[in-house]
Protein backbone atom coordinates (compact mmCIF):
# COMPACT_ATOMS: atom_id res chain seq x y z
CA UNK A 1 -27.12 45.22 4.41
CA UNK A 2 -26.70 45.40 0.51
CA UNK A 3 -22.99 46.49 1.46
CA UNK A 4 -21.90 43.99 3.49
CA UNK A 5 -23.64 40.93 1.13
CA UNK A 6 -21.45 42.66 -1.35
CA UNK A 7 -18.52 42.67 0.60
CA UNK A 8 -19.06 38.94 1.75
CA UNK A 9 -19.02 38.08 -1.73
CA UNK A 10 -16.03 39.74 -2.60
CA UNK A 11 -14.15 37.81 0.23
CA UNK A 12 -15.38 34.56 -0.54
CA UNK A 13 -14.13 35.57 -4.21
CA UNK A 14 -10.85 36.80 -3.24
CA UNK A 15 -10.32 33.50 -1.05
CA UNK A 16 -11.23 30.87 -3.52
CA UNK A 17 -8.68 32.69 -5.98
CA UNK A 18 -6.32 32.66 -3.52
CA UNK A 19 -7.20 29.15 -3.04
CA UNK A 20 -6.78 27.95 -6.69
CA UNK A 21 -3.60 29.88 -7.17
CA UNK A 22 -2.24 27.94 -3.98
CA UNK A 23 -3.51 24.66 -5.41
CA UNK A 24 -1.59 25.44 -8.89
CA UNK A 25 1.48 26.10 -7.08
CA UNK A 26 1.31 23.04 -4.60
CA UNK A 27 0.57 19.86 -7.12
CA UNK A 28 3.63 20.12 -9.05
CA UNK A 29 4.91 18.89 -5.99
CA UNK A 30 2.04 16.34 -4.81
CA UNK A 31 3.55 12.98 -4.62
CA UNK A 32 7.21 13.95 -3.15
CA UNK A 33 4.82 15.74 -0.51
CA UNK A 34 2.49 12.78 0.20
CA UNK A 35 5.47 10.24 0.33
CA UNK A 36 6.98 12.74 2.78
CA UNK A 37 3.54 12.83 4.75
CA UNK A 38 3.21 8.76 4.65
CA UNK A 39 7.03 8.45 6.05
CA UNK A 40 6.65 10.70 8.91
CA UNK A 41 2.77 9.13 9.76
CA UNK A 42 4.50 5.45 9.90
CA UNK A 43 7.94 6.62 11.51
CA UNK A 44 6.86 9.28 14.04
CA UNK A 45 6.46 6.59 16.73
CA UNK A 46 10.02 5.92 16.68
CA UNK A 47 11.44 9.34 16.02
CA UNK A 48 9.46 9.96 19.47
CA UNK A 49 10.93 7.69 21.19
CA UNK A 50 14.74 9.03 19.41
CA UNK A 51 14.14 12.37 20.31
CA UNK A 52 13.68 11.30 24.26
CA UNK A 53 16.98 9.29 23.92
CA UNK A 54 19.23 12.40 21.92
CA UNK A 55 16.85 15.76 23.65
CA UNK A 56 18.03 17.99 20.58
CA UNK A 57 14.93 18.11 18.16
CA UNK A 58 17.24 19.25 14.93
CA UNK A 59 19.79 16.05 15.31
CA UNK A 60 16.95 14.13 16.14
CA UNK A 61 14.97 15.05 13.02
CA UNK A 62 18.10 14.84 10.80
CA UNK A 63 19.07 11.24 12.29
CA UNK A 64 15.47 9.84 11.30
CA UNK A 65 15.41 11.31 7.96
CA UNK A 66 19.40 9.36 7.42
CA UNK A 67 17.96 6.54 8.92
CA UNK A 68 14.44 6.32 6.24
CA UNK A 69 17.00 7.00 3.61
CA UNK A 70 19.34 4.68 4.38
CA UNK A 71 17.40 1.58 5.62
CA UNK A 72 14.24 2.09 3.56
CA UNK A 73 14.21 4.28 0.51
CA UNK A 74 17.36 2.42 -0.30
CA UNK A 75 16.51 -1.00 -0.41
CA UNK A 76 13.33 0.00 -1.70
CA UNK A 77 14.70 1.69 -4.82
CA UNK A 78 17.24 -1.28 -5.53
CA UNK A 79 14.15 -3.64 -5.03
CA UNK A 80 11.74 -1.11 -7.71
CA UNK A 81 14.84 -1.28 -10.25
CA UNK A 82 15.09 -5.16 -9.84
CA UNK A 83 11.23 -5.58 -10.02
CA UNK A 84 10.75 -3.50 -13.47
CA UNK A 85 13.07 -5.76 -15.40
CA UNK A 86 11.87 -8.88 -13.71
CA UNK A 87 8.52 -7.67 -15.07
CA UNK A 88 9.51 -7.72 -18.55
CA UNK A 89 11.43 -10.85 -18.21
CA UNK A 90 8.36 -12.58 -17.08
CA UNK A 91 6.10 -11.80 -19.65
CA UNK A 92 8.54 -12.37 -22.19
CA UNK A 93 8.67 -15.91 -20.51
CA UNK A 94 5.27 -16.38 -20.17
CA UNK A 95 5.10 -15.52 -24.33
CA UNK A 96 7.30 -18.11 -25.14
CA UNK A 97 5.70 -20.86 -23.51
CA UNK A 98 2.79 -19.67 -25.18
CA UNK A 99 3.61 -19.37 -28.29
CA UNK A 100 6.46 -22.79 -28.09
CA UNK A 101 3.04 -24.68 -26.48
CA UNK A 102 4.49 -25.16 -23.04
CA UNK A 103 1.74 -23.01 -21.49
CA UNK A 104 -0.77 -25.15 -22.69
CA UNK A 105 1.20 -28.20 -22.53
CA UNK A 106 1.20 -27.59 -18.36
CA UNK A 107 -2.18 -26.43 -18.02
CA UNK A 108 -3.87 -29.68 -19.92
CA UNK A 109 -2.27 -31.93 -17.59
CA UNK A 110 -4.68 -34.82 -16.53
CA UNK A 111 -5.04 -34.18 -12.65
CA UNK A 112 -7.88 -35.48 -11.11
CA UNK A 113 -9.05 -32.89 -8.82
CA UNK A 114 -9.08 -30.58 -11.71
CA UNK A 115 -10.65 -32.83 -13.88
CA UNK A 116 -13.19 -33.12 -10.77
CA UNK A 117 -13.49 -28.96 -11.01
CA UNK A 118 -13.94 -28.93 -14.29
CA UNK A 119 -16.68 -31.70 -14.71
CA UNK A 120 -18.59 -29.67 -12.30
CA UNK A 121 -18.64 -26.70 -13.27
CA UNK A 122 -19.20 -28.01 -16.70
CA UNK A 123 -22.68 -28.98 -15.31
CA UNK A 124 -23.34 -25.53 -14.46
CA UNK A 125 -21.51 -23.24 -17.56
CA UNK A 126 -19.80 -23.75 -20.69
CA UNK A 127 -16.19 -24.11 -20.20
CA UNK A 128 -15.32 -26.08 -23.36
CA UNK A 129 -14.49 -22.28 -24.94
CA UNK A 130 -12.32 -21.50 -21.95
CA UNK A 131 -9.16 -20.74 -23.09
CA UNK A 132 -6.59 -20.96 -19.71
CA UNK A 133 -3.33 -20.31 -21.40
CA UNK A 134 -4.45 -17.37 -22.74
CA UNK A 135 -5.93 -15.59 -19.79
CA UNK A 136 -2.58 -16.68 -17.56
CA UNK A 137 -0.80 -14.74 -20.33
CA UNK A 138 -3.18 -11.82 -20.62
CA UNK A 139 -3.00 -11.57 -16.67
CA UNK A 140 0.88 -11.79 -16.58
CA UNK A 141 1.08 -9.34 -19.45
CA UNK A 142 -1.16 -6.46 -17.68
CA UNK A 143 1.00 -7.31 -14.46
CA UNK A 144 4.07 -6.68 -16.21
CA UNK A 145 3.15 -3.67 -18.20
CA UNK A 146 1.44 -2.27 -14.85
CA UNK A 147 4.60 -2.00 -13.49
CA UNK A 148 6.53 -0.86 -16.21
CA UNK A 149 4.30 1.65 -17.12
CA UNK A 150 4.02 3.02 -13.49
CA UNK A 151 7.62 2.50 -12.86
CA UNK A 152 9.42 3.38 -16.11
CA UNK A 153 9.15 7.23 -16.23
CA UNK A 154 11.99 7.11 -13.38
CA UNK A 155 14.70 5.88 -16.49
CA UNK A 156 13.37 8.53 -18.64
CA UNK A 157 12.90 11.29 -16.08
CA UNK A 158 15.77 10.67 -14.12
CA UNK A 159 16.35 15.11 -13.33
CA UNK A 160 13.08 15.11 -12.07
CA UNK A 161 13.19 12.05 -9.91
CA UNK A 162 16.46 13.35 -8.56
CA UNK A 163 15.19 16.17 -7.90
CA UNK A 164 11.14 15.03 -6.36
CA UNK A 165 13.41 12.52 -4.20
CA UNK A 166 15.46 15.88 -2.75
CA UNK A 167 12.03 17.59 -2.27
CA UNK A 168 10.88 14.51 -0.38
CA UNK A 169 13.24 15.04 2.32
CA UNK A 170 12.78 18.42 2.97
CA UNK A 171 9.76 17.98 3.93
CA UNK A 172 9.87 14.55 5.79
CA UNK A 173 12.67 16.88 7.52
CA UNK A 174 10.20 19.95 8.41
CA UNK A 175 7.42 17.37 9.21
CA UNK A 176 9.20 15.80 11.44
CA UNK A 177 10.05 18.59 13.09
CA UNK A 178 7.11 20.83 13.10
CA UNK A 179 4.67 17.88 12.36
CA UNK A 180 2.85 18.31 15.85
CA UNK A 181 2.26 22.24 15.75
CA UNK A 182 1.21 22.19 12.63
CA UNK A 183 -1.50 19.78 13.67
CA UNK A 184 -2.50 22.11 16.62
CA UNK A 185 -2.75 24.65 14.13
CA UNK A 186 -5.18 22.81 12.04
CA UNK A 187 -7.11 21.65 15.08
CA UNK A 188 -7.79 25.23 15.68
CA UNK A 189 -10.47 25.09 12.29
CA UNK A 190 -12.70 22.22 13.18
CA UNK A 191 -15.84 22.66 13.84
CA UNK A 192 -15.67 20.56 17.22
CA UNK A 193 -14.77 21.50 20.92
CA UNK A 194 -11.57 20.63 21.87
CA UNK A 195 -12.65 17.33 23.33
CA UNK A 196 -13.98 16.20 20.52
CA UNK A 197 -11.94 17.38 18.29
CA UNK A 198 -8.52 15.39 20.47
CA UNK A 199 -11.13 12.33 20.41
CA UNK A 200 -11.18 12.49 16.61
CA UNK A 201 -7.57 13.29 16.29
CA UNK A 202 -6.52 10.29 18.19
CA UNK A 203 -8.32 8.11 16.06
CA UNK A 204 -7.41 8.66 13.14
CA UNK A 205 -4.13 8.34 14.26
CA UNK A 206 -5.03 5.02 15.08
CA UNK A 207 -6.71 3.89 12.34
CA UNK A 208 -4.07 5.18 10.41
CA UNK A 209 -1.03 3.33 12.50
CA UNK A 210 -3.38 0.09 12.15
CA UNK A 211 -3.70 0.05 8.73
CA UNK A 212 -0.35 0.84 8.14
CA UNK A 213 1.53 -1.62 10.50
CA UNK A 214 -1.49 -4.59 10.77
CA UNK A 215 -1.62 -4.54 6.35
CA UNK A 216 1.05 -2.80 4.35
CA UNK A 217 4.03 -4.10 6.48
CA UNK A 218 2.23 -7.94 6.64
CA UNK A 219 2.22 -6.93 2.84
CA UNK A 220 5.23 -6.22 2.26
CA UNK A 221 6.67 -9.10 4.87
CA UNK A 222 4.93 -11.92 2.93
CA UNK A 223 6.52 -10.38 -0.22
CA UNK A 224 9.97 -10.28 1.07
CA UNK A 225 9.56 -13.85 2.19
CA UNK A 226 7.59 -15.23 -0.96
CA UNK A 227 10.57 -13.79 -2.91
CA UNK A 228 13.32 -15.24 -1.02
CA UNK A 229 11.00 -18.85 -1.31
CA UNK A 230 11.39 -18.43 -5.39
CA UNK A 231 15.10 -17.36 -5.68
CA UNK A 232 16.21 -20.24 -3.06
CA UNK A 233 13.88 -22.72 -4.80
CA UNK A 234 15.61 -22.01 -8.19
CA UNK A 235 11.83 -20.36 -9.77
CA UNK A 236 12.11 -17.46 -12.40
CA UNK A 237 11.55 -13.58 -11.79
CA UNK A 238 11.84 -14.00 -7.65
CA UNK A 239 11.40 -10.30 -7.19
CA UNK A 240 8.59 -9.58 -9.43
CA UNK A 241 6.61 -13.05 -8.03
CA UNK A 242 7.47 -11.45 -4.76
CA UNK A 243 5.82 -8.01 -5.77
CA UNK A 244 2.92 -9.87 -6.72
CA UNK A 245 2.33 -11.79 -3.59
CA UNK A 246 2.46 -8.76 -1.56
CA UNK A 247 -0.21 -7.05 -3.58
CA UNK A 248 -2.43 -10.45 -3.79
CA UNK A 249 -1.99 -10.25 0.92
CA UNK A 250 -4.69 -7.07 0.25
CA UNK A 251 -7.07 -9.17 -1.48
CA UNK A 252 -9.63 -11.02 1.18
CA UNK A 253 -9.48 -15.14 1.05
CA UNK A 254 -7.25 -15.25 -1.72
CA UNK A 255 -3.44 -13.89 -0.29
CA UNK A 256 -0.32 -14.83 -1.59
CA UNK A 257 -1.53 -18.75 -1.54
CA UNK A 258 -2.75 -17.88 -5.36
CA UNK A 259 0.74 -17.20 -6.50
CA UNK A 260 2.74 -20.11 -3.94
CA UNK A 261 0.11 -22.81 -4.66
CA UNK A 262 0.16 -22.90 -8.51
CA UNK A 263 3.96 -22.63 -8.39
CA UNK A 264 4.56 -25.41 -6.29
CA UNK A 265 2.13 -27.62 -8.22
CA UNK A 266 3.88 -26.50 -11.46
CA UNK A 267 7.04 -27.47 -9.87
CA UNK A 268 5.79 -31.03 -8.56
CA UNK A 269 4.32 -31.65 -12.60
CA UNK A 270 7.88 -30.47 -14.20
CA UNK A 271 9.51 -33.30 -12.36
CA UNK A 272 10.57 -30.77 -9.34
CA UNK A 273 8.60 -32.53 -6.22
CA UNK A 274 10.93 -31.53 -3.93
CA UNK A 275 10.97 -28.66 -4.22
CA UNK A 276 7.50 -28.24 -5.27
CA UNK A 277 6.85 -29.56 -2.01
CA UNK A 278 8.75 -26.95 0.04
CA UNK A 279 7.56 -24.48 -1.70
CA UNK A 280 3.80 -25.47 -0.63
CA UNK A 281 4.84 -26.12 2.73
CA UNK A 282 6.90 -22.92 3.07
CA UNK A 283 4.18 -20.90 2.04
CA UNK A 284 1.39 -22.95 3.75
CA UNK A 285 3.52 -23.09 7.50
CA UNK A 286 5.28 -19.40 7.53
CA UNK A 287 4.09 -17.19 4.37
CA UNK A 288 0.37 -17.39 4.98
CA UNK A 289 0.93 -17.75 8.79
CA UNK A 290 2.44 -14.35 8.99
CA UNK A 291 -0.52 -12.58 8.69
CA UNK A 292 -2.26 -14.30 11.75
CA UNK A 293 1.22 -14.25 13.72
CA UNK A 294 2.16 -10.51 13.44
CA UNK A 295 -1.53 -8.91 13.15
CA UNK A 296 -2.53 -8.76 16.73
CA UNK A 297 1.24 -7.73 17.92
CA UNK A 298 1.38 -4.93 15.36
CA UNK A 299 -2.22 -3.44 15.89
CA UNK A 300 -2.23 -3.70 19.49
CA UNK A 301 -6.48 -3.04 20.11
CA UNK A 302 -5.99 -0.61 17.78
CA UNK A 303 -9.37 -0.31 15.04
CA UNK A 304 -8.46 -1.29 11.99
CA UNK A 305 -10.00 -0.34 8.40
CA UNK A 306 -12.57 -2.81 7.29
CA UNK A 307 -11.13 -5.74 4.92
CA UNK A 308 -13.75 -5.46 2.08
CA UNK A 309 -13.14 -1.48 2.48
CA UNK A 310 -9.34 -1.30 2.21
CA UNK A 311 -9.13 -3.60 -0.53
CA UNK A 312 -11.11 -1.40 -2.85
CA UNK A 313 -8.94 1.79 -1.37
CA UNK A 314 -6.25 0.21 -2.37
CA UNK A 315 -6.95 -1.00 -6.09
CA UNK A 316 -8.61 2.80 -6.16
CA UNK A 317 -5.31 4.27 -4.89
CA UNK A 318 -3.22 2.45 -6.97
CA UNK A 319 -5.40 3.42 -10.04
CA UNK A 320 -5.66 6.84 -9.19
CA UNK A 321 -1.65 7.71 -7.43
CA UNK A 322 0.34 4.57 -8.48
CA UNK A 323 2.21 3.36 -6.16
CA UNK A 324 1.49 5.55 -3.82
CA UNK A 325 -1.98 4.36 -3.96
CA UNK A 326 -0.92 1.65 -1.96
CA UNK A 327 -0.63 3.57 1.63
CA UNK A 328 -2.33 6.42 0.39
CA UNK A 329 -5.41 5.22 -0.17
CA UNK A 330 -5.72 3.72 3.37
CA UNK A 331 -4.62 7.00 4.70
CA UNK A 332 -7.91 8.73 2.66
CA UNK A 333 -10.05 5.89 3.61
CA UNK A 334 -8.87 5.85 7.70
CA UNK A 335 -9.83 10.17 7.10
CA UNK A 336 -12.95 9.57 5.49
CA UNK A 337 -14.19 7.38 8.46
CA UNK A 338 -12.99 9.96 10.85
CA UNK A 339 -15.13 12.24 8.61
CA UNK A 340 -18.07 10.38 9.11
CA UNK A 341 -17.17 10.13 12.97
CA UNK A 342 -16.97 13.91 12.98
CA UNK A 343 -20.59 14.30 11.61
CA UNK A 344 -21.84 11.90 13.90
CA UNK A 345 -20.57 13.47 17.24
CA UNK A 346 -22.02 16.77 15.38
CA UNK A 347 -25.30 15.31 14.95
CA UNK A 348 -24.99 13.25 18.60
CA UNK A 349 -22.92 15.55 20.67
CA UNK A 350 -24.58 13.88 24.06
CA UNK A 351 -22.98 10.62 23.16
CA UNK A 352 -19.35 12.17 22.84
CA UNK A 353 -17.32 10.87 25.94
CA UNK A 354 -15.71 13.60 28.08
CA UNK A 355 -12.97 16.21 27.55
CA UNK A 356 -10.44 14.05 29.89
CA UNK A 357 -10.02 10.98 27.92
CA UNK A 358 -9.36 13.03 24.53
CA UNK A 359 -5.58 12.90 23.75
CA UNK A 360 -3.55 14.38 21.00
CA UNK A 361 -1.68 13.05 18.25
């Protein structure tokens, strides 16, 4: 007995050294791996239905990954460079209206509903220290220095994005193509039957697909379209505003009417009511619209992550991976509620419906 604790011990030993030498050697190469992982989870559905049209798995695979490069990481990258320096032009707007007075000189202007606002909540808490034109700045100054900061290091580490971008595709390549056995693989070490274990398989792949398609695309939609409002309306810094919009569609009851609405009222005070009337209208009638439009067609029944619940796994993803926080965290918060659905059919097998509905991935 003493001999075989000992040589327990010495396994579990050996494998959790073998385990930390494989983590060392894998997360150089984390985030080309996990934007690999995120294309193939949001693009598999199609490069299904492209490898029943061409039959031949390897032209199949190698037509997808041309097609992500082309049509997405493309435009994407273009959009990233464009959004960086409209960053730092905007706060360097922003400070000069600040410090020429023009800031203030638009946020004093005597409007009676916000005169009506303020009155009331004078009632209720101090406001006469409130200081407007300096939290707009401070709040357009973090903006723009997130996404410098986040974004910059692919100017000054050019080699290595080169190279992270080549890495990237290798594996979308090899996930595409071997995505599906390596998940049988890995289905082989849960805990669950096989039922169970298809049951919990499939939804995560749903909740995943959901989250995906019902929030990051609406996302990035109402960006696109709030940034081709501001560049056809004549306003400053079109692609950053956009980039801001699409992260404000995450946040519950506020969406990108926070960044439309002010700018259309700041156009209607500068003289602009024309077009600080489209832009209200625009974004009223089709920007905010596209949410409630496109949500039920893209999640199809599907179950969804909880609003309250993605919102703070995406400010934690974006806090914790950058950018990639933005689908990534999802992804961890869809797993993490399959987790908890695992434990539960553990604890509750008897309530686990039967082996024939399962499906795969």
């Amino acid at each position: 007995m003493k001999k075989d604790n000992i040589l327990t011990a010495l396994f579990f030993l050996i494998a959790a050294a073998i385990v930390y030498l494989f983590y060392r050697l894998i997360v150089p190469f984390f985030l080309p791996i996990c934007w690999a992982g995120v294309f193939v989870i949001v693009f598999f559905p199609f490069y299904k239905r492209l490898l029943r049209a061409i039959k031949l798995r390897g032209l199949a695979t190698l037509l997808m990954c041309l097609l992500i490069i082309i049509v997405i990481i493309g435009p994407l990258t273009y959009l990233l460079v464009l959004l960086v320096k409209e960053a730092a032009d905007a706060v360097a707007v922003v400070n000069e209206w600040y410090l020429s007075g023009k800031l203030k000189e638009l946020l004093t202007v005597d409007i009676p509903i916000l005169q009506t606002l303020r009155d009331t909540l004078g009632k209720y808490y101090d406001i006469s220290n409130l200081n407007l034109d300096e939290i707009i700045r401070d709040a357009i100054q973090k903006v723009g220095g997130f996404v410098v900061e986040r974004t910059g290091w692919l100017v000054s580490h050019g080699t290595r994005a080169v190279f992270d971008f080549l890495l990237m595709v290798v594996a979308m390549y090899y996930f595409f193509r071997d995505g599906q056995s390596i998940v049988s693989r890995l289905r082989r070490f849960t805990p669950l039957s096989e039922g169970q274990t298809g049951i919990a398989v499939e939804q995560l792949n749903e909740v995943i697909q959901a989250t995906v398609n019902g929030v990051v695309v609406i996302a990035l939609l109402q960006g696109l379209l709030g940034g081709l409002l501001f560049f056809v309306t004549g306003l400053p810094s079109p692609v950053f505003w956009g980039a801001v919009m699409a992260f404000m569609s995450f946040i519950p009851l506020a969406g990108p009417t926070a960044i439309y609405l002010p700018a259309g009222v700041l156009l209607i005070l500068t003289g602009s009511v024309v077009k600080g009337l489209v832009v209200i209208a625009f974004g009223a009638i089709v920007i905010s619209q596209v949410d409630n439009l496109l949500r039920p067609l893209l999640i199809s029944g599907r179950t969804s992550l909880h609003p309250l619940l993605l919102f703070f796994m995406i400010l934690g993803g974006v806090a914790v991976f950058g950018l990639l926080g933005v689908v990534l965290g999802p992804i961890i918060a869809a797993a993490f509620t399959i987790l908890l659905k695992v434990i539960e059919m553990r604890l509750h097998p008897d309530d686990t419906p039967p082996v024939e509905k399962a499906a795969g991935p």
